[in-house]
Protein backbone atom coordinates (compact mmCIF):
# COMPACT_ATOMS: atom_id res chain seq x y z
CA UNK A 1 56.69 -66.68 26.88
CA UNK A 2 55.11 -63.54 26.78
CA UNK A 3 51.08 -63.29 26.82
CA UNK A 4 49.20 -62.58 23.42
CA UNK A 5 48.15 -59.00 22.69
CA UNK A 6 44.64 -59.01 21.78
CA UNK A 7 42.99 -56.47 19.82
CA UNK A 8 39.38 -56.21 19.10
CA UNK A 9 37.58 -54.29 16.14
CA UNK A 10 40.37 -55.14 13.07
CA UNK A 11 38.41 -55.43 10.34
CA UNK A 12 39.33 -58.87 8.16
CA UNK A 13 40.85 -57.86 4.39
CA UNK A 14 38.87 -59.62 1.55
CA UNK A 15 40.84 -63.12 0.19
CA UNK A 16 43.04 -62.15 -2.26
CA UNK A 17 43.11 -65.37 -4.49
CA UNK A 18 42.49 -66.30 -7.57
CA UNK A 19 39.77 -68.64 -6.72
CA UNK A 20 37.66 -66.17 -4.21
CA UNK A 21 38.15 -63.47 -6.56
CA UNK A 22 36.01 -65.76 -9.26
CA UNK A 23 33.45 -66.56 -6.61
CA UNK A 24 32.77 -62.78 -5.41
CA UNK A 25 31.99 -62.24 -9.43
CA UNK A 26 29.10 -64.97 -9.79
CA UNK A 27 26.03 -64.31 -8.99
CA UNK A 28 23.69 -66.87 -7.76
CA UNK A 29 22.31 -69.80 -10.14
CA UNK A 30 25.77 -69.02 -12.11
CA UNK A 31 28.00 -72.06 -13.23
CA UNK A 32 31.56 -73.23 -14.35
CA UNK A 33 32.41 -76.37 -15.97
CA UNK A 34 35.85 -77.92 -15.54
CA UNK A 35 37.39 -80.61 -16.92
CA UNK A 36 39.49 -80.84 -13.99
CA UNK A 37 37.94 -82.17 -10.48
CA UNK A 38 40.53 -80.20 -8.49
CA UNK A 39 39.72 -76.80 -9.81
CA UNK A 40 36.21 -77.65 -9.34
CA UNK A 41 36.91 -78.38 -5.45
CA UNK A 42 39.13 -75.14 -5.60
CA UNK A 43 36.30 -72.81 -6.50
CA UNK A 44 33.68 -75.09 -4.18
CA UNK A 45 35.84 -74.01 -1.26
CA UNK A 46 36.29 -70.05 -2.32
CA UNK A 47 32.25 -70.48 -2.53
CA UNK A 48 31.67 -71.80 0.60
CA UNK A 49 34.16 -69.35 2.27
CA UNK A 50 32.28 -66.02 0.98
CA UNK A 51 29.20 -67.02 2.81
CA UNK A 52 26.93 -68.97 -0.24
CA UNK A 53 26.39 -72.34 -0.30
CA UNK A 54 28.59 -74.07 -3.42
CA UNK A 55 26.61 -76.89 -5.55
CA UNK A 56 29.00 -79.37 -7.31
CA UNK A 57 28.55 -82.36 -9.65
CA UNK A 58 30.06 -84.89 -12.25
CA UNK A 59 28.30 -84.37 -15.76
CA UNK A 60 28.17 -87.22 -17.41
CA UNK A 61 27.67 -86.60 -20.59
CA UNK A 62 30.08 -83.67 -20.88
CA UNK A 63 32.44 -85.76 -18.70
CA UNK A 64 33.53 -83.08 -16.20
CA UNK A 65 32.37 -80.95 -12.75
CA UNK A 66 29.99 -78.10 -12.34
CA UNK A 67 29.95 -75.91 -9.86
CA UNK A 68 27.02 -73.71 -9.01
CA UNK A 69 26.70 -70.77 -6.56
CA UNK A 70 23.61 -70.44 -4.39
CA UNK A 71 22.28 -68.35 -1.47
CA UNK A 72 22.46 -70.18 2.11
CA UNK A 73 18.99 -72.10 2.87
């Protein structure tokens, strides 16, 4: 086997899915509601991966998920 070429000073391309691309629009304190728990986790993990810190939890009474973006602590 041949050794790795490694190159430094590539910049990384933005995420290109659907999920990150709703993430990079909300602001922080914004919200979705889903119905669906897996979407919810979808857009918790595009949150997380643009560098804020996702918020997500059952509503009872409107029996779904929220998810909330926030700034890191």
């Amino acid at each position: 086997m041949e050794p790795l070429k490694i190159e430094s000073s590539i910049p990384l391309p933005p995420p290109l899915g659907f999920w990150s691309h709703q993430a990079r629009r909300m602001q922080y304190g914004d919200s979705v509601f889903f119905k669906d728990e897996r979407d919810a986790t979808s857009l918790r993990y595009a949150i997380r991966f643009s560098g804020s810190r996702p918020v997500k939890r059952y509503m009872r009474r409107e029996k779904g998920w929220r998810v909330w973006k926030m700034p890191k602590r």
